[in-house]
N, C-alpha and C. Protein backbone atom coordinates (compact mmCIF):
# COMPACT_ATOMS: atom_id res chain seq x y z
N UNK A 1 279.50 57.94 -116.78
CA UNK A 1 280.14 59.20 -117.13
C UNK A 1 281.20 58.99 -118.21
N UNK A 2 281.73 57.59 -118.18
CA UNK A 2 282.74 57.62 -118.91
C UNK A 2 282.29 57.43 -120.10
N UNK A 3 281.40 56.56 -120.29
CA UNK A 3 280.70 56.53 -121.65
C UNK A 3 280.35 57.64 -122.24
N UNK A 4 279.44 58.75 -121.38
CA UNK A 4 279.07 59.39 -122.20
C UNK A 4 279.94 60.98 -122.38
N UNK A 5 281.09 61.16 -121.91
CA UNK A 5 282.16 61.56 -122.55
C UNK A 5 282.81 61.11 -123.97
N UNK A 6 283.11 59.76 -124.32
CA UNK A 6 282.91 59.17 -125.05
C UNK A 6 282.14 59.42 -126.41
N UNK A 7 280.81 59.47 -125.77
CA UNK A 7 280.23 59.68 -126.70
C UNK A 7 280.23 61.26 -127.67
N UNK A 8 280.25 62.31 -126.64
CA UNK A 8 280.10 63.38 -126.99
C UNK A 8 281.43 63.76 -127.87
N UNK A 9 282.72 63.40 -127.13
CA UNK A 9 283.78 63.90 -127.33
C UNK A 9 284.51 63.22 -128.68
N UNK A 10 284.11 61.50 -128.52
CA UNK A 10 285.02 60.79 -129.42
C UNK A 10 283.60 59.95 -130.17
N UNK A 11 282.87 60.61 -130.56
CA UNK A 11 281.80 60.12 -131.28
C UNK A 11 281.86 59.00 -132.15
N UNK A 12 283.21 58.28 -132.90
CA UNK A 12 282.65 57.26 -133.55
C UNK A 12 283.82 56.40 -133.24
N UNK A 13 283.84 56.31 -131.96
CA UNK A 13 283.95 55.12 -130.87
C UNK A 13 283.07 54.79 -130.31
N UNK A 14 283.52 53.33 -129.46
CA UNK A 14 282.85 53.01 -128.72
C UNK A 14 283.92 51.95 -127.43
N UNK A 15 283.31 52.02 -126.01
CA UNK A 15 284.22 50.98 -125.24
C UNK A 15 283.76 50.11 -124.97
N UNK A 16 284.62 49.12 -125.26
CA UNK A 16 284.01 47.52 -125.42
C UNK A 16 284.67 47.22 -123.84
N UNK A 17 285.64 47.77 -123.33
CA UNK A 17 286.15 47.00 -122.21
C UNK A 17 287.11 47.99 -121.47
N UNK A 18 286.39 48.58 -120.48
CA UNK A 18 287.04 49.41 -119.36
C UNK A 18 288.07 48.31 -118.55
N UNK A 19 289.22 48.71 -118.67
CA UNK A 19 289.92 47.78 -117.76
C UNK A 19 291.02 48.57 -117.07
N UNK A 20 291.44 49.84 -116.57
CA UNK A 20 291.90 50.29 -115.59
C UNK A 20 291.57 51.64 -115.40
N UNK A 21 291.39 52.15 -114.04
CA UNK A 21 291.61 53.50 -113.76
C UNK A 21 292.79 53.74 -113.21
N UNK A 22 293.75 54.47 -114.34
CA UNK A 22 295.25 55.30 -114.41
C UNK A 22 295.39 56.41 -113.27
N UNK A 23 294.49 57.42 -113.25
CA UNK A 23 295.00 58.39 -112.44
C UNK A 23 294.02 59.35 -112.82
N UNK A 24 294.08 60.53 -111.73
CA UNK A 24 293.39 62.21 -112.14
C UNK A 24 294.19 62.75 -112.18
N UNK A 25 294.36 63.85 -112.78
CA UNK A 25 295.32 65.23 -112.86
C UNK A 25 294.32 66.19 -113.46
N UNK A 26 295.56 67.02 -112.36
CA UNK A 26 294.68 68.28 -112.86
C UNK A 26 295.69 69.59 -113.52
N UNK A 27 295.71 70.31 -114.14
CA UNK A 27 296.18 71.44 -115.00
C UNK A 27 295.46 72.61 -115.52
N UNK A 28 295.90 73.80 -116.10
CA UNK A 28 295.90 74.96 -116.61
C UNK A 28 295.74 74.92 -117.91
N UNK A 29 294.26 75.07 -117.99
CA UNK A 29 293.54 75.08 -119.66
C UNK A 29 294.46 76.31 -120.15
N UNK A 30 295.09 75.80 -121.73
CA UNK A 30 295.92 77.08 -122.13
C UNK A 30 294.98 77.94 -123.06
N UNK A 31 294.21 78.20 -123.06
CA UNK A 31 293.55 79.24 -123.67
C UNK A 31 292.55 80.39 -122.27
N UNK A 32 292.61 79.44 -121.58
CA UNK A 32 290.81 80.34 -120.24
C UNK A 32 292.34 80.69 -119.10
N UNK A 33 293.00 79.64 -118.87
CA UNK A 33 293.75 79.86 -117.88
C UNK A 33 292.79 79.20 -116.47
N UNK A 34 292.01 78.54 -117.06
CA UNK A 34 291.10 77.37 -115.84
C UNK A 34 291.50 76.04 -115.16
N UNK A 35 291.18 75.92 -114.24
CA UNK A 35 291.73 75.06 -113.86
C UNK A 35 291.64 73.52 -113.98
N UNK A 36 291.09 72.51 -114.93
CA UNK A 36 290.75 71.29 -115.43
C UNK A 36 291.11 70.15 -114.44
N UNK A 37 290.22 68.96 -114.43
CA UNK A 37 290.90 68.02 -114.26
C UNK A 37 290.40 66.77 -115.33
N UNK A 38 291.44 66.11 -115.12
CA UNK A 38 290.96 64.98 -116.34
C UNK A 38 291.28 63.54 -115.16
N UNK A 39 290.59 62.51 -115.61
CA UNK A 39 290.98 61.65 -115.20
C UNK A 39 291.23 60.58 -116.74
N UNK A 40 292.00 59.45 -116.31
CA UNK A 40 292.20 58.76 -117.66
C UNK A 40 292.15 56.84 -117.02
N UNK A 41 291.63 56.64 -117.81
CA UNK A 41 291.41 55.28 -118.03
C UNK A 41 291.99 54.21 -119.34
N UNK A 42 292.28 53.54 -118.61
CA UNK A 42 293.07 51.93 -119.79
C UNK A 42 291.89 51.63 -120.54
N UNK A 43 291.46 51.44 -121.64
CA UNK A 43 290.23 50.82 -122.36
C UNK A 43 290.22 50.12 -123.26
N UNK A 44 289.29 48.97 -124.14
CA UNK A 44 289.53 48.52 -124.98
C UNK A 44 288.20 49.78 -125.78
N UNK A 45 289.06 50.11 -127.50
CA UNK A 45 287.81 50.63 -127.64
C UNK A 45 287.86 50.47 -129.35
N UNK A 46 286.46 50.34 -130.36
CA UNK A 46 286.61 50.07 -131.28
C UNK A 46 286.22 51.48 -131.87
N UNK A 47 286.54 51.74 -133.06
CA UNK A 47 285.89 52.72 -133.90
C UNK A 47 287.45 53.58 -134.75
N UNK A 48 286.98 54.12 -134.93
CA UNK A 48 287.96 55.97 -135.35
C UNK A 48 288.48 56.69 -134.24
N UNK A 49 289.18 57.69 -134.18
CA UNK A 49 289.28 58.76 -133.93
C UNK A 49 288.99 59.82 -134.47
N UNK A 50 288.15 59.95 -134.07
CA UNK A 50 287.80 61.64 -134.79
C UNK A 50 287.21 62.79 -133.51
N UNK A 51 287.64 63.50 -133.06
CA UNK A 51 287.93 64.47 -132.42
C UNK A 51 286.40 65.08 -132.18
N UNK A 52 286.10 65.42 -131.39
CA UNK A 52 285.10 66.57 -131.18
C UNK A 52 284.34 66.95 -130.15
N UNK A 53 283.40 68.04 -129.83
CA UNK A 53 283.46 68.80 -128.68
C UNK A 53 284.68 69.40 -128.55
N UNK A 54 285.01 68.72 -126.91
CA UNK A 54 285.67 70.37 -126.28
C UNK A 54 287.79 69.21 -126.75
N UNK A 55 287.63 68.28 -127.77
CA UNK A 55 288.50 67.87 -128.24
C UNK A 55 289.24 68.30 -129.41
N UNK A 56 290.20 68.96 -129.45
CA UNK A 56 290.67 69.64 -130.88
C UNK A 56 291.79 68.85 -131.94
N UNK A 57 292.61 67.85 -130.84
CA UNK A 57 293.47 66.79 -131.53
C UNK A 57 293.23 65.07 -131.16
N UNK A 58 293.67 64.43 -131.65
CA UNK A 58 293.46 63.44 -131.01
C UNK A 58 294.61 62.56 -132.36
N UNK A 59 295.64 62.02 -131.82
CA UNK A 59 296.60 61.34 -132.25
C UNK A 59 297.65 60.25 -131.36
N UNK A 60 297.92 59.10 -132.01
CA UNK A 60 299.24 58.66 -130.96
C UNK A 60 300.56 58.92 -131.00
N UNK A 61 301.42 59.00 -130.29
CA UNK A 61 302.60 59.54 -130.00
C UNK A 61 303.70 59.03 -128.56
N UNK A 62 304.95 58.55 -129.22
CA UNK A 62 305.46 57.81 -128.16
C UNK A 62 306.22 59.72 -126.89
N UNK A 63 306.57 59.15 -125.86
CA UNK A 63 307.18 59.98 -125.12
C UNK A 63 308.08 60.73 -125.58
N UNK A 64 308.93 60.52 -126.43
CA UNK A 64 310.00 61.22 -127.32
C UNK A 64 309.27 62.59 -127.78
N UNK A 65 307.87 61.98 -128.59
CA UNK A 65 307.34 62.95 -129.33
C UNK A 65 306.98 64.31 -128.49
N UNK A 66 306.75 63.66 -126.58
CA UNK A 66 306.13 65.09 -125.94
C UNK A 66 306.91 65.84 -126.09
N UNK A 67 308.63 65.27 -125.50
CA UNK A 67 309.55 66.47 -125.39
C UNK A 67 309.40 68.01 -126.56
N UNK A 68 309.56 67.53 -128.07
CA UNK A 68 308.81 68.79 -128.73
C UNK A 68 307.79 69.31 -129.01
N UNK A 69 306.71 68.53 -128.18
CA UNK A 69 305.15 68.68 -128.69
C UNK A 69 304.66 69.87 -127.84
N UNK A 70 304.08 71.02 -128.25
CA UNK A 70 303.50 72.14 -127.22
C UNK A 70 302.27 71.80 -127.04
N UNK A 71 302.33 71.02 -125.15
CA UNK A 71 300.98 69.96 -124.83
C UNK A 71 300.46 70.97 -124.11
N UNK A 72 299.40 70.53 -123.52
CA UNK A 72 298.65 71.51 -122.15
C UNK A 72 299.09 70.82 -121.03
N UNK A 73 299.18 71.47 -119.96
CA UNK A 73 299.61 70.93 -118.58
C UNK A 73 298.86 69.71 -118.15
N UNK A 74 297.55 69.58 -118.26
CA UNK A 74 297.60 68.22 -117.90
C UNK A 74 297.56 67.09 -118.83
N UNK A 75 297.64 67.59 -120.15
CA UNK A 75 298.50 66.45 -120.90
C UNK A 75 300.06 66.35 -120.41
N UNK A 76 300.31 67.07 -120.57
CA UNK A 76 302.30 67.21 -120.08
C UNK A 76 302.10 66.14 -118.95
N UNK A 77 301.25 66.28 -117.81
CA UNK A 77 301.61 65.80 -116.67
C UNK A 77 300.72 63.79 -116.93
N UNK A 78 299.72 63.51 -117.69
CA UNK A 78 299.91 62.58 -117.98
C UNK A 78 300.77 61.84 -118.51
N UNK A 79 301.17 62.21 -119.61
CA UNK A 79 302.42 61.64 -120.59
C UNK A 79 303.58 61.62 -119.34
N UNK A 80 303.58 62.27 -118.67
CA UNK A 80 305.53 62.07 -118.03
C UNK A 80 304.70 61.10 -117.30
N UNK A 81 303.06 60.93 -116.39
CA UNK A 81 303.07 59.90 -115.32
C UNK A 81 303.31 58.02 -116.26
N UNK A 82 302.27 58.42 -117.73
CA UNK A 82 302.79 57.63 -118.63
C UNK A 82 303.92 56.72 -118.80
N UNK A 83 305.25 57.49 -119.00
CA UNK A 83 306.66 57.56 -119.01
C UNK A 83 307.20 56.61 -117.79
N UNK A 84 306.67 57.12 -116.96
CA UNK A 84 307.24 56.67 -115.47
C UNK A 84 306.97 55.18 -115.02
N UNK A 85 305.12 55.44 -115.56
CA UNK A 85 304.90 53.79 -115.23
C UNK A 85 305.28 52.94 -116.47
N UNK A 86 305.81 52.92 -117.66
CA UNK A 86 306.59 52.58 -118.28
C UNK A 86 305.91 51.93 -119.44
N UNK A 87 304.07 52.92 -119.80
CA UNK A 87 303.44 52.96 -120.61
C UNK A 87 303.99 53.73 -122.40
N UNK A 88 304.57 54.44 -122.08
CA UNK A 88 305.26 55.51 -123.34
C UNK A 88 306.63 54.98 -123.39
């Protein structure tokens, strides 16, 4: 599954090396008002970023940057779990 998220979403990547499962969260899609969950994983991965599907940004950014960044809730709530475990 994780791959082929991957594939669809972040098309010219690829993961060379799954090496942790971080956490699930779940949040309030800001456009439907639905209820999402994401889960996120540690990875090694080669390629680009380039965005696509149901992906509209895709950039890095230390914790500082969330405080002014207008995220979606379960980005918000990754980045602070981020923060905490003392990843950001």
């Amino acid at each position: 599954m994780l791959r082929e998220c991957t594939i669809e979403e972040l098309p010219n990547t690829q993961i060379t090396l799954v090496k942790k499962f971080f956490g699930k969260f779940t949040g309030t899609a800001p456009h439907t008002g639905d209820v999402v969950e994401t889960k996120v994983y540690f990875v090694d991965m080669e390629g680009d970023f380039v965005p696509a599907a149901e992906i509209s940004e895709s950039r890095f950014f230390t914790h500082f940057d969330c405080v002014n960044e207008k995220l979606s809730d379960a980005t918000r709530k990754i980045a602070d779990e981020l923060k905490k475990n003392g990843y950001l």
